[in-house]
Structure formats: C-alpha cells, structure tokens
PDB file of N, CA and C in Angstrom:
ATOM      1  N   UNK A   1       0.842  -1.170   0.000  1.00  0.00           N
ATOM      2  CA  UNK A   1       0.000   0.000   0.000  1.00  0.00           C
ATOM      3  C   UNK A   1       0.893   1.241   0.000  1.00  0.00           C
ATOM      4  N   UNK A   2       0.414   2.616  -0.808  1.00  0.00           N
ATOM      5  CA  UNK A   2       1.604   3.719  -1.043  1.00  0.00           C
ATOM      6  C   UNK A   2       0.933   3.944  -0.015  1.00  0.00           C
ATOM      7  N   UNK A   3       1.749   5.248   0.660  1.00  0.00           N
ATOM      8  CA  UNK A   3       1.449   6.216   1.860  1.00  0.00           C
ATOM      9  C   UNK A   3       0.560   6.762   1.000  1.00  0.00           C
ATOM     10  N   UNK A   4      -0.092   7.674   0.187  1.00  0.00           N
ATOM     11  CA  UNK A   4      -1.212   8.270  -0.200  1.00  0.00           C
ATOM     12  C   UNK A   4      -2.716   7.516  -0.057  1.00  0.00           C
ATOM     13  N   UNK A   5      -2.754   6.304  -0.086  1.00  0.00           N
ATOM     14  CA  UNK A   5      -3.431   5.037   0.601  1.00  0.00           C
ATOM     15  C   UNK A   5      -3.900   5.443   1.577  1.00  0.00           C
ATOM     16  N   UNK A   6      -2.800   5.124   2.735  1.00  0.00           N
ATOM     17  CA  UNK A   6      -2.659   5.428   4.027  1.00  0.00           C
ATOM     18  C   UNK A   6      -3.294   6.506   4.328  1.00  0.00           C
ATOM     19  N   UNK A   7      -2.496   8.139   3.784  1.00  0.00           N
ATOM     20  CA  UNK A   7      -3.350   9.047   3.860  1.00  0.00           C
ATOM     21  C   UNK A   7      -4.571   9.000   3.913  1.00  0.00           C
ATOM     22  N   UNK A   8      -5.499   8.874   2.673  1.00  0.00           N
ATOM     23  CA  UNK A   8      -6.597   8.849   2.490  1.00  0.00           C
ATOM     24  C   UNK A   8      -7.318   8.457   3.527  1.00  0.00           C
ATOM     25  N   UNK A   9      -7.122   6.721   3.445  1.00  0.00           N
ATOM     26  CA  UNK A   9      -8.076   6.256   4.774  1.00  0.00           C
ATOM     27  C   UNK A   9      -7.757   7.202   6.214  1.00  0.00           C
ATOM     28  N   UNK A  10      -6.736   7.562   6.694  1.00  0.00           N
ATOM     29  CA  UNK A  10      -6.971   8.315   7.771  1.00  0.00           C
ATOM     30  C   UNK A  10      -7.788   9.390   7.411  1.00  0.00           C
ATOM     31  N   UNK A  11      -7.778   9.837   6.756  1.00  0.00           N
ATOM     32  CA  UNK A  11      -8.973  11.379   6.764  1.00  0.00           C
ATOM     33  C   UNK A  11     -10.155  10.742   6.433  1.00  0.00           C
ATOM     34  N   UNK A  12     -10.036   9.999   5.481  1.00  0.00           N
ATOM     35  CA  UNK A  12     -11.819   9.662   5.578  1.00  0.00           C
ATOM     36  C   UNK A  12     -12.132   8.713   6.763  1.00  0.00           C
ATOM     37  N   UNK A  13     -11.482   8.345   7.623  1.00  0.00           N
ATOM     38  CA  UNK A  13     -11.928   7.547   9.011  1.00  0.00           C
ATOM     39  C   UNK A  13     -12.202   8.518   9.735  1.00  0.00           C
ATOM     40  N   UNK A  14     -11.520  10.079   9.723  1.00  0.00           N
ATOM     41  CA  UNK A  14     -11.591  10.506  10.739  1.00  0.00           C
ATOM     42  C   UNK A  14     -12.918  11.544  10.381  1.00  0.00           C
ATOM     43  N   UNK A  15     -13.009  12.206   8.885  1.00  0.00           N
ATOM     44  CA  UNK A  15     -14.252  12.290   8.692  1.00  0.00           C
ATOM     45  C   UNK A  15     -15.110  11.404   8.969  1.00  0.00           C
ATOM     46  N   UNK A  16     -15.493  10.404   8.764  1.00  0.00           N
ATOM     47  CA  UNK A  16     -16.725   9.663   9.239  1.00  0.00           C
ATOM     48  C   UNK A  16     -17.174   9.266  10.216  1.00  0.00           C
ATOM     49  N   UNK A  17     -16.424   9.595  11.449  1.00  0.00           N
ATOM     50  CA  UNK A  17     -16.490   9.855  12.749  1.00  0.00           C
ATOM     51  C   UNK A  17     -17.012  11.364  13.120  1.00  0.00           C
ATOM     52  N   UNK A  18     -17.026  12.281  12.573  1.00  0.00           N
ATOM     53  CA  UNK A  18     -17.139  13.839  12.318  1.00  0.00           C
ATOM     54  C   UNK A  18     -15.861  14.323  13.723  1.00  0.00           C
ATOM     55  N   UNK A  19     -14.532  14.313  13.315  1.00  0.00           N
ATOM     56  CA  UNK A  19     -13.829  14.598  14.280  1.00  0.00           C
ATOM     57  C   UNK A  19     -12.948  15.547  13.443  1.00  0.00           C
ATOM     58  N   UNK A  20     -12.502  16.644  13.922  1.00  0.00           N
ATOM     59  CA  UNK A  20     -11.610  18.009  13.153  1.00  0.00           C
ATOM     60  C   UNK A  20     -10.305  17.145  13.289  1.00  0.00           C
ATOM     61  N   UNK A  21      -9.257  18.276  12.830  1.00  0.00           N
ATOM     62  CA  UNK A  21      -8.057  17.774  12.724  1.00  0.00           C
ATOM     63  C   UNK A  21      -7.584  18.221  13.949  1.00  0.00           C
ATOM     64  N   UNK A  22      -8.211  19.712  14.204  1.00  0.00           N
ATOM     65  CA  UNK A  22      -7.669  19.857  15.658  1.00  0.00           C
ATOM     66  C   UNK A  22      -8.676  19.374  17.029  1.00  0.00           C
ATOM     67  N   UNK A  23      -9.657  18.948  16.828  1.00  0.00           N
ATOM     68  CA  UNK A  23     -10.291  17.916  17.960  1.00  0.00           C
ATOM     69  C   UNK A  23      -9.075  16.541  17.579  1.00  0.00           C
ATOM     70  N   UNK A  24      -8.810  15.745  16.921  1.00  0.00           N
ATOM     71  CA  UNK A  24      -8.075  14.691  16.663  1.00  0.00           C
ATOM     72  C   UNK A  24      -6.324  15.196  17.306  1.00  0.00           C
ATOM     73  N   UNK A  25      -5.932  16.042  17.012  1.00  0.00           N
ATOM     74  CA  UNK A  25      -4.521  16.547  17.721  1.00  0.00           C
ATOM     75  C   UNK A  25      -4.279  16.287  18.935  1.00  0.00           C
ATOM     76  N   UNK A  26      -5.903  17.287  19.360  1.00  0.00           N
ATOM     77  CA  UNK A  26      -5.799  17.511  20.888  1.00  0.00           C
ATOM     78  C   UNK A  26      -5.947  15.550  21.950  1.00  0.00           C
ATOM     79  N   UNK A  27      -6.729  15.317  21.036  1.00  0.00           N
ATOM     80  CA  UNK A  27      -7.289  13.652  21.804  1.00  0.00           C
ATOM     81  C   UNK A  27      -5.955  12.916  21.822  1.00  0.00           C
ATOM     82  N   UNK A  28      -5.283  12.920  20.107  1.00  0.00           N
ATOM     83  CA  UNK A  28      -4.136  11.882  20.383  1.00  0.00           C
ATOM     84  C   UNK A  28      -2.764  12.135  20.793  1.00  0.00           C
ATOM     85  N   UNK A  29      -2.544  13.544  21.136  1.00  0.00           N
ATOM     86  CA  UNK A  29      -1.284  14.650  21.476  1.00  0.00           C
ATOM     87  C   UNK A  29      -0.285  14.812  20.222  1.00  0.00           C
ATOM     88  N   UNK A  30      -0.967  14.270  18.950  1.00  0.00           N
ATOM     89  CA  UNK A  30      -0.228  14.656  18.015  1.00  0.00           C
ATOM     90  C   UNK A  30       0.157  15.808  17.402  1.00  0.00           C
ATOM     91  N   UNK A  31       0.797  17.199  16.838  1.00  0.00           N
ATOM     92  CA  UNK A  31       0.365  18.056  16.344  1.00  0.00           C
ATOM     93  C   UNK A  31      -0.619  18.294  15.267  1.00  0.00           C
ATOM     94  N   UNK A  32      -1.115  19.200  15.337  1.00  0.00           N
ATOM     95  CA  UNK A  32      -1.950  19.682  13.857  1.00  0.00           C
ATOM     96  C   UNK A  32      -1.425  19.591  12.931  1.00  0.00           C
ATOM     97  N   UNK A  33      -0.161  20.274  12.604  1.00  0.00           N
ATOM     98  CA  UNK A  33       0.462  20.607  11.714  1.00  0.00           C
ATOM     99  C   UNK A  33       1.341  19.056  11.129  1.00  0.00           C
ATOM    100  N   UNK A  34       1.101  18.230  11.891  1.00  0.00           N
ATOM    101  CA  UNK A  34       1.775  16.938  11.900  1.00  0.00           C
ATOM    102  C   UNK A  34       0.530  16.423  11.166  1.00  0.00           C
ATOM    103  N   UNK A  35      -0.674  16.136  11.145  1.00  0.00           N
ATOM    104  CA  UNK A  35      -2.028  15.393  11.301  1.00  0.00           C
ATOM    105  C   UNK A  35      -1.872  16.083   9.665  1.00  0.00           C
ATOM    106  N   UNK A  36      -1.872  17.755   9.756  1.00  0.00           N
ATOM    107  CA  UNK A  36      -2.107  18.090   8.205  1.00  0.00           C
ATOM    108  C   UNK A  36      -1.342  17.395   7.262  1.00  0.00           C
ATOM    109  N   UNK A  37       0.106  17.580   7.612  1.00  0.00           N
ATOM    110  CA  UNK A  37       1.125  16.865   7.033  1.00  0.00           C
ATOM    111  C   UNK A  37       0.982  15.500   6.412  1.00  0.00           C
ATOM    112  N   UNK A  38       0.431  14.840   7.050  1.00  0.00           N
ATOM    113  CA  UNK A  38       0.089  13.563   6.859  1.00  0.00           C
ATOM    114  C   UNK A  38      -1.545  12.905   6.074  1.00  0.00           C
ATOM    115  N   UNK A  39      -2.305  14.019   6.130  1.00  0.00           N
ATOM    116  CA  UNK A  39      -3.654  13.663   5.360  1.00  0.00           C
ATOM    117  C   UNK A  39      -3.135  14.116   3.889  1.00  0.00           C
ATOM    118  N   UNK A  40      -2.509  14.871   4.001  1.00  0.00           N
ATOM    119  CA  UNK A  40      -1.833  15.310   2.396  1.00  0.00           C
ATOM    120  C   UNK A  40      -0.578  14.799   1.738  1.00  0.00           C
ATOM    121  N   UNK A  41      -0.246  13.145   2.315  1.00  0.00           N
ATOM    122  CA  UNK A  41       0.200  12.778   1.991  1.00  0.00           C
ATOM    123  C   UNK A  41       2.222  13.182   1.822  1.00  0.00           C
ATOM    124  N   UNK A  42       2.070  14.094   2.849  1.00  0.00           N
ATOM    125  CA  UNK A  42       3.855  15.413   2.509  1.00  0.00           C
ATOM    126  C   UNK A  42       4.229  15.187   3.811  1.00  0.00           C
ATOM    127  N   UNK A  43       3.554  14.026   5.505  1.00  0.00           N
ATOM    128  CA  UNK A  43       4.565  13.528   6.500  1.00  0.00           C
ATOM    129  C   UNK A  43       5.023  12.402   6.111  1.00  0.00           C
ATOM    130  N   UNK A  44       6.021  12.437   7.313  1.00  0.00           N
ATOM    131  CA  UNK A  44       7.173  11.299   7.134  1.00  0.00           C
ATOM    132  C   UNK A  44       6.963  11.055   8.783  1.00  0.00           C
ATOM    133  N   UNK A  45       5.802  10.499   9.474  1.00  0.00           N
ATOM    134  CA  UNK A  45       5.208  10.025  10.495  1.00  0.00           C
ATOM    135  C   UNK A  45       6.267   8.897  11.147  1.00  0.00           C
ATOM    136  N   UNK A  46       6.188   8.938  12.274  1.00  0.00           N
ATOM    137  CA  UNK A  46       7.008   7.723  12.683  1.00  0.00           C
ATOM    138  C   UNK A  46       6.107   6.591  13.398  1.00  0.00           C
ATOM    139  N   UNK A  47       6.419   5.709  13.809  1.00  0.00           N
ATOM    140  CA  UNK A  47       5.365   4.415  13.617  1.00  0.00           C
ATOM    141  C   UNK A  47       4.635   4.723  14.927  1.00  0.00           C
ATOM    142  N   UNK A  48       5.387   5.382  15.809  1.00  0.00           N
ATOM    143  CA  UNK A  48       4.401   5.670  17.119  1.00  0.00           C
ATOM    144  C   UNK A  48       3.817   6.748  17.205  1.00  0.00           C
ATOM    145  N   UNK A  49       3.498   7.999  16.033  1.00  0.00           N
ATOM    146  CA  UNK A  49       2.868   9.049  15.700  1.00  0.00           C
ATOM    147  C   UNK A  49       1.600   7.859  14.808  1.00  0.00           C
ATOM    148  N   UNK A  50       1.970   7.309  14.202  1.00  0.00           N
ATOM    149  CA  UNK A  50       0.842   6.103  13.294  1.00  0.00           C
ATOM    150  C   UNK A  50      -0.134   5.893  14.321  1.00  0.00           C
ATOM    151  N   UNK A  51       0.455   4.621  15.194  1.00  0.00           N
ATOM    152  CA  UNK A  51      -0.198   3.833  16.331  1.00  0.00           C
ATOM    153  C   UNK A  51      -1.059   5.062  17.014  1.00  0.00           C
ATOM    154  N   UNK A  52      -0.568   6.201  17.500  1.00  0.00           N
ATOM    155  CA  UNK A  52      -1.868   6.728  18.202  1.00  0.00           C
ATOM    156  C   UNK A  52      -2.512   7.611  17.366  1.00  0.00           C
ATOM    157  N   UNK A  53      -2.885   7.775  16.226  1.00  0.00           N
ATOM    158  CA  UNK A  53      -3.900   8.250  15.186  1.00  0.00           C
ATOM    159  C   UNK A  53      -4.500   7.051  14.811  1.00  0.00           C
ATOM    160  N   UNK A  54      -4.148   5.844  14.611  1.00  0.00           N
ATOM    161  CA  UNK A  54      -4.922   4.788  14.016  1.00  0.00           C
ATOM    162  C   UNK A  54      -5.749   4.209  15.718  1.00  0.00           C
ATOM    163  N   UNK A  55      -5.073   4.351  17.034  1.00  0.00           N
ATOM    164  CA  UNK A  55      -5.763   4.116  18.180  1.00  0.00           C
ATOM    165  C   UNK A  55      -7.137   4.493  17.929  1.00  0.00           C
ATOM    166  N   UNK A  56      -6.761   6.214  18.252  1.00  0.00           N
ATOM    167  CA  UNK A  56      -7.928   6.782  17.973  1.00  0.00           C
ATOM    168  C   UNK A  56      -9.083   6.746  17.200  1.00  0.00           C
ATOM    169  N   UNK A  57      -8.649   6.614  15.810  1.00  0.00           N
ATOM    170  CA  UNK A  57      -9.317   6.166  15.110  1.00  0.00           C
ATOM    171  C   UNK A  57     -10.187   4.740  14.713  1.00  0.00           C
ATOM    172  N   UNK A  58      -9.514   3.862  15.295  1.00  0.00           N
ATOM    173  CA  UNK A  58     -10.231   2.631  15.603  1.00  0.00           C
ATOM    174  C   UNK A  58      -9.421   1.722  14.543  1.00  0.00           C
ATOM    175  N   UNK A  59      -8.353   2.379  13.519  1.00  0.00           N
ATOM    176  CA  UNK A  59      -7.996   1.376  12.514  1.00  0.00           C
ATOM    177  C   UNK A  59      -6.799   0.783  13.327  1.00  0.00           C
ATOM    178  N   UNK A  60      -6.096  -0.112  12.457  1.00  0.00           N
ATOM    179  CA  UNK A  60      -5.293  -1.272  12.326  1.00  0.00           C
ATOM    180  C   UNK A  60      -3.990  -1.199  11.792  1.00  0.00           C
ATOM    181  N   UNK A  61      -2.996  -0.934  12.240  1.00  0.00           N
ATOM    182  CA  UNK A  61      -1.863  -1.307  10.861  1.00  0.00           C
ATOM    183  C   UNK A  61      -0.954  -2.628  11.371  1.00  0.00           C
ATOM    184  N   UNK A  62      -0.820  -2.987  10.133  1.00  0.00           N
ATOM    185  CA  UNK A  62      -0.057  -4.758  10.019  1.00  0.00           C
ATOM    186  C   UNK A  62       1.138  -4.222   9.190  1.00  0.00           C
ATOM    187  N   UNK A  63       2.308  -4.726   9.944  1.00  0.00           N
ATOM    188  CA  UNK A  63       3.871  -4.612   9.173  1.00  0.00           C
ATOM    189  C   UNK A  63       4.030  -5.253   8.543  1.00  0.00           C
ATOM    190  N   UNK A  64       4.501  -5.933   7.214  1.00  0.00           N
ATOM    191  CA  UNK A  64       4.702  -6.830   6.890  1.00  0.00           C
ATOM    192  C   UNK A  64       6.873  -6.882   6.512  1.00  0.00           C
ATOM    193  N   UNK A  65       7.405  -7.928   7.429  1.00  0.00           N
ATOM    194  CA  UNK A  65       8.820  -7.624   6.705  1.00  0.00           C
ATOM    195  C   UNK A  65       9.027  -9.311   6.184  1.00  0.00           C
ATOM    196  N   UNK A  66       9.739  -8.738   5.006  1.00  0.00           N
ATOM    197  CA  UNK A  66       9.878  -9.992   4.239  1.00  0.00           C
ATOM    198  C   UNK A  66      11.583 -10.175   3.790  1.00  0.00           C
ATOM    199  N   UNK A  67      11.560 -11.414   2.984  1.00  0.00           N
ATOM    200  CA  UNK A  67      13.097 -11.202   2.842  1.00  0.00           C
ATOM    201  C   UNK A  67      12.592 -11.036   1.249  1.00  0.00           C
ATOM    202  N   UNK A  68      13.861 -10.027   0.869  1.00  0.00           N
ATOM    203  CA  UNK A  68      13.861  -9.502  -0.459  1.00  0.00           C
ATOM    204  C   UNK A  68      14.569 -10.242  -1.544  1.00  0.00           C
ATOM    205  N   UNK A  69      14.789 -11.569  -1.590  1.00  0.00           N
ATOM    206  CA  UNK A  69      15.874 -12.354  -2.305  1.00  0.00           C
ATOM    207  C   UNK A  69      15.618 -12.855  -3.534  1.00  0.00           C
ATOM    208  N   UNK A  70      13.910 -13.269  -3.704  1.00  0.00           N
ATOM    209  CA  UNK A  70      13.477 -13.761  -4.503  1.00  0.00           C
ATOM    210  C   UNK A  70      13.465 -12.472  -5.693  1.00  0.00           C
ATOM    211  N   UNK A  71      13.299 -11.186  -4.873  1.00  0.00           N
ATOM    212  CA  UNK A  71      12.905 -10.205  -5.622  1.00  0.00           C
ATOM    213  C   UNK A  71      14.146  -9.809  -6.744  1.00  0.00           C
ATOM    214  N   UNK A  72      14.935  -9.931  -5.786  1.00  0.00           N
ATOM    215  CA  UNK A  72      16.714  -9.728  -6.683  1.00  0.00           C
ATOM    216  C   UNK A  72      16.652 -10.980  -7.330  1.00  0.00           C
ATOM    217  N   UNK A  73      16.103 -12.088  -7.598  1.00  0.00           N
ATOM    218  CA  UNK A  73      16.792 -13.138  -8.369  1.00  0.00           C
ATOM    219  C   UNK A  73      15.974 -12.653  -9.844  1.00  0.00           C
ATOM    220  N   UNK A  74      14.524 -11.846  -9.488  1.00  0.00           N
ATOM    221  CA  UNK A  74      14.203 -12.083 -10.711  1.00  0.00           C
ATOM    222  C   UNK A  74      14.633 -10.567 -11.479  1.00  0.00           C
ATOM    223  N   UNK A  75      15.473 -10.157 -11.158  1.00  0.00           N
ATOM    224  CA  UNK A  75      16.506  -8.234 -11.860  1.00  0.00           C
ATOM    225  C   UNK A  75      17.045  -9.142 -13.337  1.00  0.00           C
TER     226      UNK A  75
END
C-alpha cells in the first residue's frame, strides 16, 4: 500500500467519525500541523505518531517484513 493510501483512509476515518483535525490533535497529542502533514500525503510520520492516530481512530496497521531475495533473483 503507497502512503497516499494510508493518507486517504486516515482522513476519511476521521471524517466519518465527524472529528476536526484539531479535535483529533488535541485527543491523540499529536500536532496539527503533523495530522495536516500527513492527510496530504507530505509527512514522514514515525510508527508511534501512526499507532496513536490509528488508536484513535479505531484502525489497524499490520507490518509486513519480508526477505527480499526472490525479488533480486528475478533483476
């Protein structure tokens, strides 16, 4: 999934809850200017700025790490 993905579903989760960006700041102690950053797809969020916007929000994120070997065999 690209981060613009990502983006998206956070703003439309948090629209469909009817919650602002700055009601959502204040709840998860994230900044605004961080929250904007990131619905527009232009943060570079770190995984524990993620975890408490997706808390809040009620979503989910799954890591996936894989090994990349197969990927280089087929270059």
């Amino acid at each position: 999934m690209h981060f613009d993905d990502i983006a998206n579903k956070l703003k439309s989760r948090r629209e469909l809850l009817g919650i602002s960006q700055e009601e959502l700041s204040e709840i998860s102690g994230v900044g605004l200017r961080t929250i904007k950053k990131i619905e527009t797809g232009k943060g570079n969020p770190t995984i524990i700025t993620m975890r408490k916007l997706l808390f809040i929000l009620g979503l989910e994120m799954k890591i996936e790490i894989r090994n990349n070997e197969d990927d280089y065999a087929k270059m």
